[in-house]
Protein backbone atom coordinates (compact mmCIF):
# COMPACT_ATOMS: atom_id res chain seq x y z
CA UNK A 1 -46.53 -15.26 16.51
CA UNK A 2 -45.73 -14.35 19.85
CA UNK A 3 -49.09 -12.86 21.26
CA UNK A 4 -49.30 -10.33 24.27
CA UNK A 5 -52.66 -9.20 24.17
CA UNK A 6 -54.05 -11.02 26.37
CA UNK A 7 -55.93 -8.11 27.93
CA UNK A 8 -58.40 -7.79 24.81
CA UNK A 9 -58.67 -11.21 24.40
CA UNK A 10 -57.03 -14.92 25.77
CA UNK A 11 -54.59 -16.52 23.08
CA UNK A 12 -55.04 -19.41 23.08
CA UNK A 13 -57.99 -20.86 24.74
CA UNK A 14 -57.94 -23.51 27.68
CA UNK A 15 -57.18 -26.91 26.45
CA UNK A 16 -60.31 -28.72 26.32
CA UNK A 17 -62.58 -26.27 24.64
CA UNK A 18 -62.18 -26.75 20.95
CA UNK A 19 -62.87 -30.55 21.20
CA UNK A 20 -66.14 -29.64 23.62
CA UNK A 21 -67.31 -27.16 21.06
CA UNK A 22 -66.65 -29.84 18.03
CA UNK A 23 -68.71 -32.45 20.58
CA UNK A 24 -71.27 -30.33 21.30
CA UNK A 25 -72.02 -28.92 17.52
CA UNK A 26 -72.01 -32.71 16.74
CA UNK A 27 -74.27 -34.25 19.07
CA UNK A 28 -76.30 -31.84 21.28
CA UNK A 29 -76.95 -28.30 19.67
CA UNK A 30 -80.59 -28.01 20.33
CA UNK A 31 -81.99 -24.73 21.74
CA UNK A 32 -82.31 -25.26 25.81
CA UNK A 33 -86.03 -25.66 27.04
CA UNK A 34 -87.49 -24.60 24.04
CA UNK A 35 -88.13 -28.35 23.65
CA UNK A 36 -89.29 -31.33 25.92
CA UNK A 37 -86.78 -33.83 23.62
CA UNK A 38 -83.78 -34.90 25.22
CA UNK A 39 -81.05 -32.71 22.97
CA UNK A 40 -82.74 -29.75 24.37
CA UNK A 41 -83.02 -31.00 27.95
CA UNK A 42 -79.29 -31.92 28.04
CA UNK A 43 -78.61 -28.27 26.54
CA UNK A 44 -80.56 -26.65 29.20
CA UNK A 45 -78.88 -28.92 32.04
CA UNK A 46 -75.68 -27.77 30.47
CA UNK A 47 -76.56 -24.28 31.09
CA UNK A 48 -77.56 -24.73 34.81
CA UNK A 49 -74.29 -26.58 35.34
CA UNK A 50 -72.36 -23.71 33.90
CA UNK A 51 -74.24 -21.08 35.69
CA UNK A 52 -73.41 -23.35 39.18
CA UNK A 53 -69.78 -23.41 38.11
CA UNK A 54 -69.37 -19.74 38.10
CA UNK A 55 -71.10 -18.94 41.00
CA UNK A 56 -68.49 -21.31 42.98
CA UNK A 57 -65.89 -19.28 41.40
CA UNK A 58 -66.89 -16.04 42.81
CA UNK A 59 -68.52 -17.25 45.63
CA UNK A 60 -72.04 -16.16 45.07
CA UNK A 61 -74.48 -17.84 47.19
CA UNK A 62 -77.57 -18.37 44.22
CA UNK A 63 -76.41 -19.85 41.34
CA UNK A 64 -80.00 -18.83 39.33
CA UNK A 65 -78.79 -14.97 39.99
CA UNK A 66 -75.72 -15.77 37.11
CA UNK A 67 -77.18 -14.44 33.98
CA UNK A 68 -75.61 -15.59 30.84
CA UNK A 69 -74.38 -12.28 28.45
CA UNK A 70 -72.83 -11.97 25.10
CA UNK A 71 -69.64 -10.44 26.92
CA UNK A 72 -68.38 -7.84 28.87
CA UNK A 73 -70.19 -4.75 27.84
CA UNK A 74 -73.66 -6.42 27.50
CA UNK A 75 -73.25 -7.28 31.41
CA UNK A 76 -72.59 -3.70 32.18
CA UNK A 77 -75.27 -2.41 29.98
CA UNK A 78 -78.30 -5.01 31.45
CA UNK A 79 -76.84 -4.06 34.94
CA UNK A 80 -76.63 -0.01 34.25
CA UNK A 81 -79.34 0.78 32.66
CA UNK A 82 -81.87 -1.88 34.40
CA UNK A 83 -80.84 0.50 37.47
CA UNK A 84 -81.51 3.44 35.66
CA UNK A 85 -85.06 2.45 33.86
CA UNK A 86 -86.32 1.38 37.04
CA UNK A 87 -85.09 4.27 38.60
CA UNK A 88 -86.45 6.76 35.99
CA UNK A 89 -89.71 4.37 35.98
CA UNK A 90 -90.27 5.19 40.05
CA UNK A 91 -90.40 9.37 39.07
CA UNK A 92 -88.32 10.11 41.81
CA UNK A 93 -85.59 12.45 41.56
CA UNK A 94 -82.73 11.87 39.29
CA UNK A 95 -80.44 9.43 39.84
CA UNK A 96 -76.88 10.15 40.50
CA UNK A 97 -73.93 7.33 39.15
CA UNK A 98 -70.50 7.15 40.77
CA UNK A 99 -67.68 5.62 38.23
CA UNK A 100 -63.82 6.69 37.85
CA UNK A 101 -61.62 7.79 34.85
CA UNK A 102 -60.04 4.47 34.70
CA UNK A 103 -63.53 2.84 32.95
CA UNK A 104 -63.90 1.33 29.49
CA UNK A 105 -66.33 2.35 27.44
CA UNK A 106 -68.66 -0.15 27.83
CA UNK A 107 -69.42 1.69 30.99
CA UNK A 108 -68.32 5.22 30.05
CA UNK A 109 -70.02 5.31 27.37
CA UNK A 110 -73.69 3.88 28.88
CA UNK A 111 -73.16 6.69 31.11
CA UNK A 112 -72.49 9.33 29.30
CA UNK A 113 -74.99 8.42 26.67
CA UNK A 114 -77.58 8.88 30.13
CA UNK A 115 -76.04 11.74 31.28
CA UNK A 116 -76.53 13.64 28.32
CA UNK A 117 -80.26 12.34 27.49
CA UNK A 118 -80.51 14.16 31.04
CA UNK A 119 -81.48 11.03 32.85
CA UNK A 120 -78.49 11.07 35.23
CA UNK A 121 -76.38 13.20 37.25
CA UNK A 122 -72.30 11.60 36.73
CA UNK A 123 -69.44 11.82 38.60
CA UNK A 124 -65.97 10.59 37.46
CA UNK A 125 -63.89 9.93 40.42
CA UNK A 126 -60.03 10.85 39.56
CA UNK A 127 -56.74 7.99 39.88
CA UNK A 128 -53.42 8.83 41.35
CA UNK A 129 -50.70 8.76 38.94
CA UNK A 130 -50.10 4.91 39.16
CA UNK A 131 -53.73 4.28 38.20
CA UNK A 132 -55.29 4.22 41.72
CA UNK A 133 -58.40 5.55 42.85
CA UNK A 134 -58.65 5.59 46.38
CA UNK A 135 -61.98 4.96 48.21
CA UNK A 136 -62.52 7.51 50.19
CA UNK A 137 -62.44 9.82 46.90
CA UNK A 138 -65.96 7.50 46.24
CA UNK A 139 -67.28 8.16 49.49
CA UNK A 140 -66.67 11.86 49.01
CA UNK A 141 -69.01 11.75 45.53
CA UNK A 142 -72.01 10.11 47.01
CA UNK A 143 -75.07 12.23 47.52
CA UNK A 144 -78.34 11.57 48.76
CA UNK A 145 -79.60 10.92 45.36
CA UNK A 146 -76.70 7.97 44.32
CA UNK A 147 -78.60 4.97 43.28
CA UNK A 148 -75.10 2.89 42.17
CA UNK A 149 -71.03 3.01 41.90
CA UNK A 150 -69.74 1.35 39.01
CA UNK A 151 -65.85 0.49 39.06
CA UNK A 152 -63.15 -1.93 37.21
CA UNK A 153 -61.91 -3.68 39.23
CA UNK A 154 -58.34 -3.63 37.31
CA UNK A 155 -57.52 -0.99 34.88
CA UNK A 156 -57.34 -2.67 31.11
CA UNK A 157 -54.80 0.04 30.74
CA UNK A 158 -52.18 -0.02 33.19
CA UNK A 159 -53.11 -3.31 35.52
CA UNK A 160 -53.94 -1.13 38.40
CA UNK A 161 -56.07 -3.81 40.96
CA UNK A 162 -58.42 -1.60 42.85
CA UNK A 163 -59.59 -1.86 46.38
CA UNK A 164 -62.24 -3.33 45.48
CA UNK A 165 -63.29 -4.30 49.08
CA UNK A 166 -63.07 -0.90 50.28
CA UNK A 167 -65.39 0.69 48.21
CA UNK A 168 -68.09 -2.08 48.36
CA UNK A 169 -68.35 -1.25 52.36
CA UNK A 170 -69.02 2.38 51.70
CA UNK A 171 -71.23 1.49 48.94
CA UNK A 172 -73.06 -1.28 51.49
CA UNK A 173 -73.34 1.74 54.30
CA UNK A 174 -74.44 4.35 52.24
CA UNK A 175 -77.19 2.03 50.84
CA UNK A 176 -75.78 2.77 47.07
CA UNK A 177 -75.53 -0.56 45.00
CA UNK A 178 -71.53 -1.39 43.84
CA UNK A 179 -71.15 -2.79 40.23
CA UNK A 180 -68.12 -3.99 39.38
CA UNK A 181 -66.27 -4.53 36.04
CA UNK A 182 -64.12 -7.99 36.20
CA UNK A 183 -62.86 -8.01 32.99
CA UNK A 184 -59.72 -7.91 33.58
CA UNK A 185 -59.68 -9.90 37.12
CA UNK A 186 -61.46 -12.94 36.88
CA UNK A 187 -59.79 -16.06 36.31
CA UNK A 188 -56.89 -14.84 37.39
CA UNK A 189 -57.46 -12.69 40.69
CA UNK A 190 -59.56 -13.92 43.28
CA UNK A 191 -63.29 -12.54 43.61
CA UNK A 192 -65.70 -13.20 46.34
CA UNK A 193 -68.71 -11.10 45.83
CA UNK A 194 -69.66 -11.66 49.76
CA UNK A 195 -66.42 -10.29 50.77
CA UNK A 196 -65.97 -7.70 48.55
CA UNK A 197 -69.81 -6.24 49.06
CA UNK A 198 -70.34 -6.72 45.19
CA UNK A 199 -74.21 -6.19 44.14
CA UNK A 200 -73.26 -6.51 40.22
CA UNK A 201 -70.58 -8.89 39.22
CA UNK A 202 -70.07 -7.93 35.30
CA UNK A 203 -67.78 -9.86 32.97
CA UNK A 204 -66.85 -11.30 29.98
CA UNK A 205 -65.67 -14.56 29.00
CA UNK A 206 -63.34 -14.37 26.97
CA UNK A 207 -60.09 -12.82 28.46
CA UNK A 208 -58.42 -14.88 31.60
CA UNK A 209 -61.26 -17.38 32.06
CA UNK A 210 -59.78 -18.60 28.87
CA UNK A 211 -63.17 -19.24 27.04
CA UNK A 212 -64.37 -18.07 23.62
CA UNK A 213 -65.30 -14.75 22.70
CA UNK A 214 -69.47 -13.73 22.88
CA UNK A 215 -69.63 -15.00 26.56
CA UNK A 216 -70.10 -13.69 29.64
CA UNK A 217 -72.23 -13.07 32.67
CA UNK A 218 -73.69 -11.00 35.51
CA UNK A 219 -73.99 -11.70 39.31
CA UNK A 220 -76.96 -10.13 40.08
CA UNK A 221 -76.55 -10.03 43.94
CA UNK A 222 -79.38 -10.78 46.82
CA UNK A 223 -79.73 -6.75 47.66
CA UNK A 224 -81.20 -6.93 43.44
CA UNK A 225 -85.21 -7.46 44.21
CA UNK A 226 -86.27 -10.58 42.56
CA UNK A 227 -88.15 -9.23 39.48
CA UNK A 228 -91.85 -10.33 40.87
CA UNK A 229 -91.21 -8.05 44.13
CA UNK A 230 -93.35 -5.30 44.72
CA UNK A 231 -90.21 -2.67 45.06
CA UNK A 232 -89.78 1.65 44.82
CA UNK A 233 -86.81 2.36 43.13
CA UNK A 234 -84.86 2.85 46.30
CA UNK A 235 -84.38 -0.61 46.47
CA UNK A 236 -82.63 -1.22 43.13
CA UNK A 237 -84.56 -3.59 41.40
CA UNK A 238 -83.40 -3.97 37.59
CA UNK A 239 -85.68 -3.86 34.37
CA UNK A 240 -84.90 -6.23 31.93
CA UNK A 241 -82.50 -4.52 29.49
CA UNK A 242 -83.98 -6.96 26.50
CA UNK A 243 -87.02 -9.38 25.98
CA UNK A 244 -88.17 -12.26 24.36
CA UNK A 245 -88.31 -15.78 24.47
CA UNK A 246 -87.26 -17.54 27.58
CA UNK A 247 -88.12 -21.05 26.09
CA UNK A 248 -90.13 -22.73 29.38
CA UNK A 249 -92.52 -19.73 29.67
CA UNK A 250 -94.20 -18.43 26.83
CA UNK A 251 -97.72 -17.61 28.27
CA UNK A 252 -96.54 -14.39 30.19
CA UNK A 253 -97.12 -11.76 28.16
CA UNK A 254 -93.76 -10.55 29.45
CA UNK A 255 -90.18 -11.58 31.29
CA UNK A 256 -91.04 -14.02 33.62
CA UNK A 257 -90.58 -13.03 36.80
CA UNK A 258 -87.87 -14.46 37.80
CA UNK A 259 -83.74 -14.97 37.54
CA UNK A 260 -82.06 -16.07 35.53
CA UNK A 261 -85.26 -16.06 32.63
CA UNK A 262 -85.78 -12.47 33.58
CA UNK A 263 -82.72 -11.49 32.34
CA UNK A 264 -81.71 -13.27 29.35
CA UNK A 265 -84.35 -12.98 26.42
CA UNK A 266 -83.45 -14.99 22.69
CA UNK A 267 -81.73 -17.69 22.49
CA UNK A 268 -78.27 -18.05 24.01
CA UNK A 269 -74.95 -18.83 23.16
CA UNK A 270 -74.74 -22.43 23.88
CA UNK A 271 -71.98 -23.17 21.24
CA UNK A 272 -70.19 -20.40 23.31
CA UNK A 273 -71.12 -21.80 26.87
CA UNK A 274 -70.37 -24.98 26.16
CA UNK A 275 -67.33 -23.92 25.85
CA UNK A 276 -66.73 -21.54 28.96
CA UNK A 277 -67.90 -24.67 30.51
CA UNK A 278 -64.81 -26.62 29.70
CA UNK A 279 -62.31 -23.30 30.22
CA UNK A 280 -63.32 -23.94 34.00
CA UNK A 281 -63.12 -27.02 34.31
CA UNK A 282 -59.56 -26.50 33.08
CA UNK A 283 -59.11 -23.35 35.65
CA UNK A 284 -60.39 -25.76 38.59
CA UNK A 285 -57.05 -27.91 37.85
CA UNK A 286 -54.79 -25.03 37.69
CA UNK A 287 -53.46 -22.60 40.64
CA UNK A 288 -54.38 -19.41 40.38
CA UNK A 289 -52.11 -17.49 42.30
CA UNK A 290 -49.25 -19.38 40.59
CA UNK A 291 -50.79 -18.08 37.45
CA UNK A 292 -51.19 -14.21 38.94
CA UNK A 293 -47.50 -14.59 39.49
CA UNK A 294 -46.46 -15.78 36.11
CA UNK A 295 -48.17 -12.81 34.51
CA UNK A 296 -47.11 -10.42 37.10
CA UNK A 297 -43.18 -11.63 36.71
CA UNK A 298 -43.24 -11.11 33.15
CA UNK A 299 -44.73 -7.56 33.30
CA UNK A 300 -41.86 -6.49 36.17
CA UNK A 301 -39.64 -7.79 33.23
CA UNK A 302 -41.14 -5.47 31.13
CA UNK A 303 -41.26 -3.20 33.71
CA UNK A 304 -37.19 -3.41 34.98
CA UNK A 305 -36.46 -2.88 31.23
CA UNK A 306 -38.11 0.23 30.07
CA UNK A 307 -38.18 1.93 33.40
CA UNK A 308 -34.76 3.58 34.10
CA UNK A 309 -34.25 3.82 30.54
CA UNK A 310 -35.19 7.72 28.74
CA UNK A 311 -35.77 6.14 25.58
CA UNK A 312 -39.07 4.95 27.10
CA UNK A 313 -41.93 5.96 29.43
CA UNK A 314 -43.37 3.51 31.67
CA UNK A 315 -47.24 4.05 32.96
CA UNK A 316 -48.30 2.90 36.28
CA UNK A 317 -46.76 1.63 39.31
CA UNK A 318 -43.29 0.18 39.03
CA UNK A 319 -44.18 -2.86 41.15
CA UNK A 320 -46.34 -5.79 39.16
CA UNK A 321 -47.97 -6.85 42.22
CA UNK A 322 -49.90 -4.20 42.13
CA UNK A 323 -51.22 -4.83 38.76
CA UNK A 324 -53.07 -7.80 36.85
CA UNK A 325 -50.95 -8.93 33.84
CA UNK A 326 -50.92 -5.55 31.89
CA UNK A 327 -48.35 -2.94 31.51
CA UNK A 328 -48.45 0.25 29.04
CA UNK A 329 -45.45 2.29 27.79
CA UNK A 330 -44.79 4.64 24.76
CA UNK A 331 -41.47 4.98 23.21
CA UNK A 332 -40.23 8.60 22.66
CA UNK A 333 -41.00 10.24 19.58
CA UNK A 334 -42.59 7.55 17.84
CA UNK A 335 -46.11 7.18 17.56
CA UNK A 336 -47.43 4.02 19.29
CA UNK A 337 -49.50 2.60 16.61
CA UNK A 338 -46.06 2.58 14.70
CA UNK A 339 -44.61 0.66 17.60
CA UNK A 340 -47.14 -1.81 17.06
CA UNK A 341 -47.00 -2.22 13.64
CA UNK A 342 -43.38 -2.79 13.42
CA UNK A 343 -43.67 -5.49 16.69
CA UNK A 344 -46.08 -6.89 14.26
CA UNK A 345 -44.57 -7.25 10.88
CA UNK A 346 -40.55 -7.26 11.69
CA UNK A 347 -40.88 -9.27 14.73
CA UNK A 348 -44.30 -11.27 14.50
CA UNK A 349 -44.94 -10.27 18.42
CA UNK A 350 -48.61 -8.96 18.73
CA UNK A 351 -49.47 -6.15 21.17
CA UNK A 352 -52.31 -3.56 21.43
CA UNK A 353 -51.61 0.03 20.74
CA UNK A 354 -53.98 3.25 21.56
CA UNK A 355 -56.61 3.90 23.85
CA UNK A 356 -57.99 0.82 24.34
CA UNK A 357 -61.25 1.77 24.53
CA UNK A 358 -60.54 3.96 28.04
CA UNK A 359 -60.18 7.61 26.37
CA UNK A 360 -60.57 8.77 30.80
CA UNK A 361 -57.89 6.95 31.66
CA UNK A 362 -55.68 8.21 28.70
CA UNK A 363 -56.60 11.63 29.28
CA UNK A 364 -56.03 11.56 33.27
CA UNK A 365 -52.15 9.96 31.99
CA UNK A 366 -51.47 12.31 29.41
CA UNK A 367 -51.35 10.04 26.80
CA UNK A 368 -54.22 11.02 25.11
CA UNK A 369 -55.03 10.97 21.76
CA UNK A 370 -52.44 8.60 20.59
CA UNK A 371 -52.33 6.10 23.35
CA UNK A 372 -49.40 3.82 24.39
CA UNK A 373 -48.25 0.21 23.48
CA UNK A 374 -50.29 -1.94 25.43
CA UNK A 375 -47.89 -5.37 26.91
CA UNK A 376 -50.19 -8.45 28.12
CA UNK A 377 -48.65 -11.29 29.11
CA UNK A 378 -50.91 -14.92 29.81
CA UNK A 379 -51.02 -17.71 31.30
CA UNK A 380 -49.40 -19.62 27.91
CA UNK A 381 -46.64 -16.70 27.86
CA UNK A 382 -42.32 -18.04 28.34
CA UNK A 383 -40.15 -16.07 29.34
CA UNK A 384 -38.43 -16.63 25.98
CA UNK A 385 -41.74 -14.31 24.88
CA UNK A 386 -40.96 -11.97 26.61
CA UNK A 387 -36.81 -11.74 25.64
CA UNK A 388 -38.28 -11.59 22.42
CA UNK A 389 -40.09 -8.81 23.20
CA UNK A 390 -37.29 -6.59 25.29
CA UNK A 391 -35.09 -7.22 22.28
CA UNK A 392 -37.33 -6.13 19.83
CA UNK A 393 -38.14 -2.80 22.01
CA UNK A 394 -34.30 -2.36 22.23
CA UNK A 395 -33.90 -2.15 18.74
CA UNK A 396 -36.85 -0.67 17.61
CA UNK A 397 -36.43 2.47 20.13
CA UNK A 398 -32.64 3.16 18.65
């Protein structure tokens, strides 16, 4: 199988993480600190060496601010609605939420589900036809009530990188806290949450840090009120989105007070973590931007191929370096899932068809409701994939 979906999921993980998952099942599975034995020590010092590693990654300066999630979407919902709550807790007025068209659902939906309870005023910030939103369109939506911006960073459906940098600065000078979705950036794009004026770091991980699926984390940033802060809601503090055990504090009769336990009720996926743990160590030996490139040469391949040629329609701008390693096309008069399907069974090359969970983004393209074929390229990808690929577009699209 020649896989290129890459953008809902890495295939296949960094070398190094089956055999640390196999180790770790073996020999150290307990539950971290809900012990004082030595498997459960170990599995908690495990977890504070993870949470260390990814701060170094993105740069953020307090490493017990990294709260461990189940993915993706569980980041964005713990940092979206702990704004909200809080927000709605303080009785002021309602809160207003800056995002774009180009979201997933695990933030479109969160919002909308608020908007429509009535507990938030939206706005959806419109892309150029290459998938770009540009900044000062955000700047333009905030209002005196805007309590938080929430953004990918890339598109999931046609690459786009955003400026990312931009709109944390307005976000910084208008006093508005700047979430942003790094699904499809990190691991393979550079992040510094310091430079880019990032209050919420939110992302999964499972896609280009090369980990295994039901991990991820949030970068809760120093502008977030530690929990035992007497704050108003003008100040952003988050409530805890759920609770429970913590393992070294039971006696409060809720969260403890403070990050990262304030955050991350239940037990958590150490099986998973342990994991993530060796996927960076692996990314810490390899070169990034050689890797951005890799992915980025095989979607101008992609690119080159379909672009000039009226049996297809390309989506997004024509030059890769604009985008992470994703590229979406439809082939004329021929349903996309079909596309799929057929890449699938006649060519055993696997790529993601529809609306990949970003029904704004579809809509603002025109693509909407069947979607478009979805190309992904990796890190693992040859260029012999991607041959494959072109070939098997060429004669499918006869």
């Amino acid at each position: 199988m020649i896989y290129l979906d890459n953008a809902a999921t890495s295939f296949p993980k960094a070398s190094g993480v089956i055999e640390a998952i196999s180790k770790f099942i073996a020999e150290d599975a307990a539950n971290p600190g809900r012990a004082g034995h030595r498997m459960s020590l170990a599995a908690e010092e495990m977890l504070d060496r993870v949470r260390l590693k990814l701060a170094r990654l993105v740069n953020a300066p307090s490493h017990e601010r990294m709260i461990f999630t189940l993915n993706g979407t569980d980041a964005l919902n713990i940092a979206i609605k702990g704004v909200i709550t809080e927000c709605l807790i303080a009785n002021g007025p309602k809160p207003h939420v800056i995002t774009t068209v180009l979201e997933h659902n695990s933030v479109s939906r969160p919002l909308q589900g608020l908007f429509e309870a009535g507990k938030i005023d939206l706005t959806r910030v419109d892309c150029d036809d290459n998938g770009l939103v540009d900044p000062a369109d955000v700047k333009a939506a905030i209002t005196p009530e805007t309590k938080l911006i929430v953004m990918t960073h890339a598109s999931n459906v046609v690459g786009t990188i955003q400026d990312a940098a931009a709109v944390g600065a307005i976000a910084r000078e208008a006093d508005v806290l700047f979430c942003l979705d790094a699904a499809q950036t990190i691991g393979i794009y550079p992040i510094d949450v310091q430079a880019l004026q990032v209050d919420l770091l939110a992302f999964p991980g499972h896609k280009s840090l090369l980990a295994p699926t039901g991990t991820g984390g949030l970068y809760v940033g120093e502008r977030v009120p530690e929990p035992s802060e007497q704050v108003d809601c003008s100040t952003g503090r988050l409530m805890p989105f759920r609770e429970g055990g913590t393992g070294g504090d039971s006696k409060t009769p809720t969260q403890p007070a403070v990050f990262p336990h304030y955050l991350e009720g239940g037990t958590p996926n150490t099986i998973g973590i342990i994991g993530l743990d060796a996927s960076l160590d692996y990314l810490a030996k390899q070169d990034q931007a050689a890797t951005l490139a890799h992915e980025q040469a095989h979607v101008q391949q992609v690119i080159d191929f379909v672009a000039n040629d009226d049996r297809f329609t390309l989506y997004g701008d024509t030059d890769a370096k604009s985008r992470v390693g994703t590229v979406s096309l439809t082939v004329n008069d021929v349903n996309s899932q079909d596309i799929s399907s057929m890449l699938d069974t006649a060519f055993e090359i696997a790529v993601r068809a529809g609306l990949h969970c970003a029904p704004y983004a579809h809509k603002r393209l025109g693509t909407f409701p069947d979607g478009t074929v979805r190309v992904s390229p990796g890190a693992f990808n040859t260029d012999d994939d991607i041959a494959m690929l072109l070939e098997s577009l060429d004669q499918i699209a006869m």
